[in-house]
Protein backbone atom coordinates (compact mmCIF):
# COMPACT_ATOMS: atom_id res chain seq x y z
CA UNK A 1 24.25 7.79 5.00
CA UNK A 2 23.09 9.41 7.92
CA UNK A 3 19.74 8.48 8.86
CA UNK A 4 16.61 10.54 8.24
CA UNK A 5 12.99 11.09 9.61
CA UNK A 6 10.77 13.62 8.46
CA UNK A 7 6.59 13.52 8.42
CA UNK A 8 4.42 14.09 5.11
CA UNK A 9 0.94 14.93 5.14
CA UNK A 10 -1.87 13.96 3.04
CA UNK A 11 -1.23 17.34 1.06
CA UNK A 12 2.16 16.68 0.94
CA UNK A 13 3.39 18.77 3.55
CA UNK A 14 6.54 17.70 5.17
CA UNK A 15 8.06 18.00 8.62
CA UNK A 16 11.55 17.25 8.94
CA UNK A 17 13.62 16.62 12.15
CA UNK A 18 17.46 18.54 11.51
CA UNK A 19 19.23 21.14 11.92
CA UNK A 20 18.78 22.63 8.74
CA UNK A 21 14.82 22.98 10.17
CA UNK A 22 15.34 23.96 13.61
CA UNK A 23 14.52 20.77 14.79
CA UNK A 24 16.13 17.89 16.10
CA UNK A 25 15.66 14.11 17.78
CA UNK A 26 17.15 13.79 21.29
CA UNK A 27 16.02 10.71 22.16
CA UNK A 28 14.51 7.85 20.22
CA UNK A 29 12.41 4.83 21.48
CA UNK A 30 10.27 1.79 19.67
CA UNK A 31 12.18 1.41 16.28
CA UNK A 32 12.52 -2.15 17.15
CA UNK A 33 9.63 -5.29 16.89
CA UNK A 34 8.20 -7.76 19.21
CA UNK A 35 5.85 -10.49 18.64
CA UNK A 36 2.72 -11.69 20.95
CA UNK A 37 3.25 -15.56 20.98
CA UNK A 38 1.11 -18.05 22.43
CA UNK A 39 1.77 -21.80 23.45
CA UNK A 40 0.26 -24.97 24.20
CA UNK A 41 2.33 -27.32 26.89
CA UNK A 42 2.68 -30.96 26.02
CA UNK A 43 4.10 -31.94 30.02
CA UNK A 44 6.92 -29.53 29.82
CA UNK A 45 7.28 -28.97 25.75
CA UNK A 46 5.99 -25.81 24.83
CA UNK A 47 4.66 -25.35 20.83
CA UNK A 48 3.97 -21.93 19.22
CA UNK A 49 -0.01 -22.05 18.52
CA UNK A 50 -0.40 -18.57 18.06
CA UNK A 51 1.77 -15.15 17.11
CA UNK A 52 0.56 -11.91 16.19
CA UNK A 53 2.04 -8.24 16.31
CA UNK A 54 0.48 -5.60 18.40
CA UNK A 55 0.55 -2.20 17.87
CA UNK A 56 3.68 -0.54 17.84
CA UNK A 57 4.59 2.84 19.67
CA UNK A 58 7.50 5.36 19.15
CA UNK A 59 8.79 8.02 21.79
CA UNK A 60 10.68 10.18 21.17
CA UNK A 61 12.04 14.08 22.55
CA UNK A 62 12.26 16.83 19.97
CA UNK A 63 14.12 19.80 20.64
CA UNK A 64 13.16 22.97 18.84
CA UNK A 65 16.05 24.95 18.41
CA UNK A 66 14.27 28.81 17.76
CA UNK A 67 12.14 27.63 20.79
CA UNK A 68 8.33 28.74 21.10
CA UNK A 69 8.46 29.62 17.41
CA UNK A 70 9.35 25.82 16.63
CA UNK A 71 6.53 24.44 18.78
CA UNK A 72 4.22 26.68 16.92
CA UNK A 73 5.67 25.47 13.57
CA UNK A 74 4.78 22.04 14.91
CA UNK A 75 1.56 22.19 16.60
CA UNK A 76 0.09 23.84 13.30
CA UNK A 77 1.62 21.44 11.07
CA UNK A 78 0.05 18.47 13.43
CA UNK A 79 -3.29 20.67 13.59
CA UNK A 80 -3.94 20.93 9.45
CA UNK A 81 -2.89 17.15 9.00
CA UNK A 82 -5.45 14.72 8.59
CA UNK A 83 -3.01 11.83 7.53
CA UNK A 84 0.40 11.55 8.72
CA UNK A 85 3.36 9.05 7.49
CA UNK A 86 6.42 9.10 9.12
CA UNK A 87 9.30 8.49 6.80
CA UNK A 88 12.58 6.63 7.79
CA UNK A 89 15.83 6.89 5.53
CA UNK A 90 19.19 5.10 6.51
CA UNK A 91 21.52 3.09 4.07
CA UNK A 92 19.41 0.17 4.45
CA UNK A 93 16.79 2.20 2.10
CA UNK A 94 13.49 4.01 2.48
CA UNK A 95 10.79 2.86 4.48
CA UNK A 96 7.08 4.94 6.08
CA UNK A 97 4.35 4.12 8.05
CA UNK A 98 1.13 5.73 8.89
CA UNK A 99 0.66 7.20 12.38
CA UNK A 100 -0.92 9.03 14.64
CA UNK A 101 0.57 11.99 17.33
CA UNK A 102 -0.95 10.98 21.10
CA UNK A 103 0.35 13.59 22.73
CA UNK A 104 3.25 16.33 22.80
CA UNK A 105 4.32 18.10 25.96
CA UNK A 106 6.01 21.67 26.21
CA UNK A 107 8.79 22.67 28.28
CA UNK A 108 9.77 25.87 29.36
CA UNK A 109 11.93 27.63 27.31
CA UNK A 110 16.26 27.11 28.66
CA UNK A 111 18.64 28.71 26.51
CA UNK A 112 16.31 29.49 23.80
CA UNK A 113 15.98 26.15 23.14
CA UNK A 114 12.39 24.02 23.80
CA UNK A 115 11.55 20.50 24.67
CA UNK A 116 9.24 18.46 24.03
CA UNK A 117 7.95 14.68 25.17
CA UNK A 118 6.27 12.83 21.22
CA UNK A 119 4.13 9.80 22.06
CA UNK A 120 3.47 8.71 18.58
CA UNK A 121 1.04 5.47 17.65
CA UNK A 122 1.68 3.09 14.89
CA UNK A 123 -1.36 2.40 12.42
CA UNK A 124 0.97 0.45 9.83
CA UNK A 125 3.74 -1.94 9.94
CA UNK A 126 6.86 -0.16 7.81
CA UNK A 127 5.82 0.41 3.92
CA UNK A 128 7.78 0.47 0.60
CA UNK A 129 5.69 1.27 -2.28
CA UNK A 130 5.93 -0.89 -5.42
CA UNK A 131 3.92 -0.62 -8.79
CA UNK A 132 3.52 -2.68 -12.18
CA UNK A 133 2.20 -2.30 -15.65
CA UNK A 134 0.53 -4.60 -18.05
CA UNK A 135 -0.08 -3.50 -21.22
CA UNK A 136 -2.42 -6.28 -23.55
CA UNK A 137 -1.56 -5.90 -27.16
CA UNK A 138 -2.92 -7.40 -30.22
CA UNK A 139 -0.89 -10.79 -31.07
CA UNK A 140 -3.28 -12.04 -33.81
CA UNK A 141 -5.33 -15.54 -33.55
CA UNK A 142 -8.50 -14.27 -32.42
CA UNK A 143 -11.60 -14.95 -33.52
CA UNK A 144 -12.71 -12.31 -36.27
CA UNK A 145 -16.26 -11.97 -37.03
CA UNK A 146 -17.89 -11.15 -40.09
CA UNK A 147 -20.54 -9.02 -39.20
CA UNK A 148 -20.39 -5.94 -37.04
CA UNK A 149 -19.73 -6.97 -33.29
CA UNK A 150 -18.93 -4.95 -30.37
CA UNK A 151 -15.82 -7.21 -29.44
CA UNK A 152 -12.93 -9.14 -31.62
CA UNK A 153 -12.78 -12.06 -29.30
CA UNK A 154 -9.35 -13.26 -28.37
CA UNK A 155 -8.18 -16.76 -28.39
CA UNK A 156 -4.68 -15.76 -26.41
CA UNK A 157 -5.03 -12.15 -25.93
CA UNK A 158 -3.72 -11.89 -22.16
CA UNK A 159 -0.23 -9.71 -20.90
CA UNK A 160 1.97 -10.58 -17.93
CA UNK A 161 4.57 -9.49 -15.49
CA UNK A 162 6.74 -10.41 -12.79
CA UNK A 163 7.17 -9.19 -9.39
CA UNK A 164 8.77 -9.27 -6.66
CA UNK A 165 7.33 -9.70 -2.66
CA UNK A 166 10.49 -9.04 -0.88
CA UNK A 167 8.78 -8.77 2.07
CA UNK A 168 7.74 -11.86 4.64
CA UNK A 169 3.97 -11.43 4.56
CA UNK A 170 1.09 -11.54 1.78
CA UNK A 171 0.19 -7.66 0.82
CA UNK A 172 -2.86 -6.76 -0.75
CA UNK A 173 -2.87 -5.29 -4.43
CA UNK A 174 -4.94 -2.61 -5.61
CA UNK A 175 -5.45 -2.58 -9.40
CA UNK A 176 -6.29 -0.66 -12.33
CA UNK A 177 -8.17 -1.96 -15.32
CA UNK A 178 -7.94 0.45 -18.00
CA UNK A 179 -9.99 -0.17 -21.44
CA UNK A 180 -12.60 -2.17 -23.43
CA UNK A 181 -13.05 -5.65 -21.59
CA UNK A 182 -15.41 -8.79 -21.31
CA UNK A 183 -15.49 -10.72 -18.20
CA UNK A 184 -11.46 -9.42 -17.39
CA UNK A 185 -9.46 -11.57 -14.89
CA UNK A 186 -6.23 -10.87 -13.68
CA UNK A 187 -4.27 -14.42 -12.09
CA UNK A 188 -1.58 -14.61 -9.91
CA UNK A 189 0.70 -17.42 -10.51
CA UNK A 190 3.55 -18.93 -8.45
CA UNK A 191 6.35 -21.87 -10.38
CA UNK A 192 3.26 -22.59 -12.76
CA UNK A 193 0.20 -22.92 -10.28
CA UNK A 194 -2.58 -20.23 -10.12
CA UNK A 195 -2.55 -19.27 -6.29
CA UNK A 196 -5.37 -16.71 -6.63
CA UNK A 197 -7.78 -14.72 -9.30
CA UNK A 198 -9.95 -12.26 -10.06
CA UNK A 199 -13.15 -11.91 -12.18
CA UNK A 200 -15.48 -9.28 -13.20
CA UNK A 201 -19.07 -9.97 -15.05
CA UNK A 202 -18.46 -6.96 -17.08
CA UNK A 203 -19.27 -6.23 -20.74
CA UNK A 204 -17.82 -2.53 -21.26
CA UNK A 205 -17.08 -0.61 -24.62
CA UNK A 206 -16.68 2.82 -22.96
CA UNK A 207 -13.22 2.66 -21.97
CA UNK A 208 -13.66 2.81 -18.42
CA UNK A 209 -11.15 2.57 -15.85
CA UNK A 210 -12.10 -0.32 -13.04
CA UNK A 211 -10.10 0.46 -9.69
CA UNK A 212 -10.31 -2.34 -7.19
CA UNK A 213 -8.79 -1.92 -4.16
CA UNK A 214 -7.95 -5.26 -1.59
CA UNK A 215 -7.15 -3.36 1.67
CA UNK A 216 -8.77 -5.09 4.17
CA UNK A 217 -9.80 -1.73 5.87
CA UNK A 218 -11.17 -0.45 2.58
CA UNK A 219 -12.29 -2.63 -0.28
CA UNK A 220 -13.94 -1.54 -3.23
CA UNK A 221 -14.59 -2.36 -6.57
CA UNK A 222 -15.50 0.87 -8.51
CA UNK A 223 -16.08 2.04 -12.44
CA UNK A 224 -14.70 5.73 -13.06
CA UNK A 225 -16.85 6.96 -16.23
CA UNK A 226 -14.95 9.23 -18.90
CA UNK A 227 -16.87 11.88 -17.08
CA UNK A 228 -15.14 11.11 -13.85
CA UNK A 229 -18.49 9.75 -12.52
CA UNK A 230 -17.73 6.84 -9.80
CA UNK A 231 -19.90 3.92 -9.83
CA UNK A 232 -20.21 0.98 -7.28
CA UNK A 233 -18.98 -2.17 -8.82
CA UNK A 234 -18.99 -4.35 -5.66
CA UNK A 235 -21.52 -6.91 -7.16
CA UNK A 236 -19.89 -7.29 -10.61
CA UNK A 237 -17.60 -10.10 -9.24
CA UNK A 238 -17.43 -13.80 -10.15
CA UNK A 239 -18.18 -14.69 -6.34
CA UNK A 240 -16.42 -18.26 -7.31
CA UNK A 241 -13.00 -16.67 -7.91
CA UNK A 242 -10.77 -14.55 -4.83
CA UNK A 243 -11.42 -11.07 -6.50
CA UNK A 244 -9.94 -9.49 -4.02
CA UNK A 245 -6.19 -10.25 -4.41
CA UNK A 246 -3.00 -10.81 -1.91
CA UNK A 247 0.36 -10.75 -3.44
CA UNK A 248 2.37 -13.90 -1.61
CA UNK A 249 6.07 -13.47 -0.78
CA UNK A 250 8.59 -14.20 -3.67
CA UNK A 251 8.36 -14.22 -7.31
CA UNK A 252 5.35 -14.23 -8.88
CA UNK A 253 3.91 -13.58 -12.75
CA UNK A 254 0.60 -11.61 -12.64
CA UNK A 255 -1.82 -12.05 -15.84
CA UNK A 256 -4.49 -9.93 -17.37
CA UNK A 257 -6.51 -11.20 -19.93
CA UNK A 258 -8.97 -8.44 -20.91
CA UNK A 259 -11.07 -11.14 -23.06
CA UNK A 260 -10.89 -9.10 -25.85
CA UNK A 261 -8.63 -8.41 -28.53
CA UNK A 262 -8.14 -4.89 -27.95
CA UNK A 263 -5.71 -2.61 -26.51
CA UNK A 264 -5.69 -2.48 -22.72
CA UNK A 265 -4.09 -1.81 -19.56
CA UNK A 266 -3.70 -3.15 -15.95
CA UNK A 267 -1.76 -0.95 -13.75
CA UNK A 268 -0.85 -2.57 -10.27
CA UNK A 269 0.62 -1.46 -6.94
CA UNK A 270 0.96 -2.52 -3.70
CA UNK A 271 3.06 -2.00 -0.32
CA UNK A 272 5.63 -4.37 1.49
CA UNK A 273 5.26 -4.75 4.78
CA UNK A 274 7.88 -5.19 6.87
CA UNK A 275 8.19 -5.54 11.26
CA UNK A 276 11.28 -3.36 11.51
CA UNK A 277 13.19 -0.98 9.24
């Protein structure tokens, strides 16, 4: 397929770069990756010690085919967005990252046609979205008590599912706890061995939903009330598990155990990160 760019907002808005919109890419620069690497010399052998990625920058030259009209299309669209991905389709599959416009020139107008010089900076490596559900059912074996209790404690009352990293790096996950639960934890596992968990100190019977979110640049932990009322849950964590949870690369099974025996759900998503499309 032929490859595609095009900008969404955080409304939803899109820009695209072709024909059938009056705009096109002339030139295109900073697709590509590099890495910042570091060594130590050992009398003439060199060893890696350090490598990072810097921030990555795109350039490229639109041309607005109905001229001034297009450049006003464009500066308002840039103007009334907030948040900008730029989306990047070729056969290889789908791919965005979040960005930021630096600067756009303006030519003068030649044969009704418009230049323009896009400095564009990188705030994201390249993204694919990716999502999972858990749904905890009853499977019988619990406890049952006698007496009227808020919970039916479960004995093995826990729901799991696989997923897939297929990206090099570990990417946080943000979750959604949906339910009744006691002290919930949700464990990632990799070939049988618990590589990192969560736990809440939570007793709830309301059937709130707990988001927690592991973005480094934004992490929360916060109840939503049937009311839509958001409440800081930052403090409910088990401070001796990870809580805040990274998704390694490759396979791994992802378990909720709500610690009771009721219906409930964990909904989970995350992005792959990758250097180049």
């Amino acid at each position: 397929m032929r490859r595609k760019l095009y900008l969404v907002n955080e409304v939803g808005s899109t820009f695209c770069f072709d024909y059938t919109h009056k705009t096109i890419i002339e030139e295109l620069d900073g697709l590509g990756f590099e890495f910042e690497i570091e060594y130590e010399d050992f009398d003439s052998d060199f060893v890696e010690t350090k490598r990072t990625i810097p921030q990555k920058q795109i350039d490229l030259t639109l041309i607005f085919l109905d001229g001034y009209l297009g450049f006003t299309r464009w500066r308002e669209f840039l103007t009334n967005s907030k948040e900008i991905r730029l989306f990047y389709e070729t056969s290889a599959g789908k791919k965005y990252c979040y960005i930021n416009i630096v600067s756009s020139s303006k030519s003068q107008l030649e044969s009704n046609i418009l230049r323009s010089q896009v400095k564009i900076d990188c705030l994201s490596l390249w993204l694919v979205n990716k999502s999972a559900h858990i749904d905890v059912r009853d499977e019988g074996g619990g406890k049952i008590y006698s007496y009227n209790y808020p919970y039916v404690y479960a004995v093995s009352f826990n729901g799991k599912v696989t997923v897939v990293n297929d990206s090099p790096r570990y990417v946080p996950l943000s979750l959604k706890l949906i339910g009744n639960c006691l002290n919930p934890r949700v464990i990632i596992r990799q070939n049988g061995i618990d590589v990192q968990a969560l736990r809440l100190i939570i007793d709830e019977r309301e059937e709130p939903v707990i988001v927690i979110n592991s973005q480094p640049t934004n992490q929360f932990i916060r109840k939503i009330t049937s009311s839509n009322e958001e409440i800081d849950y930052y403090d409910k964590q088990d401070f001796s598990y990870d809580n805040f949870l990274f998704l390694p690369p490759g396979e791994s099974e992802i378990f909720f155990d709500p610690g009771v025996r009721e219906e409930a759900t964990c909904e989970i998503s995350f992005k792959e990160e990758y250097i180049a499309h």
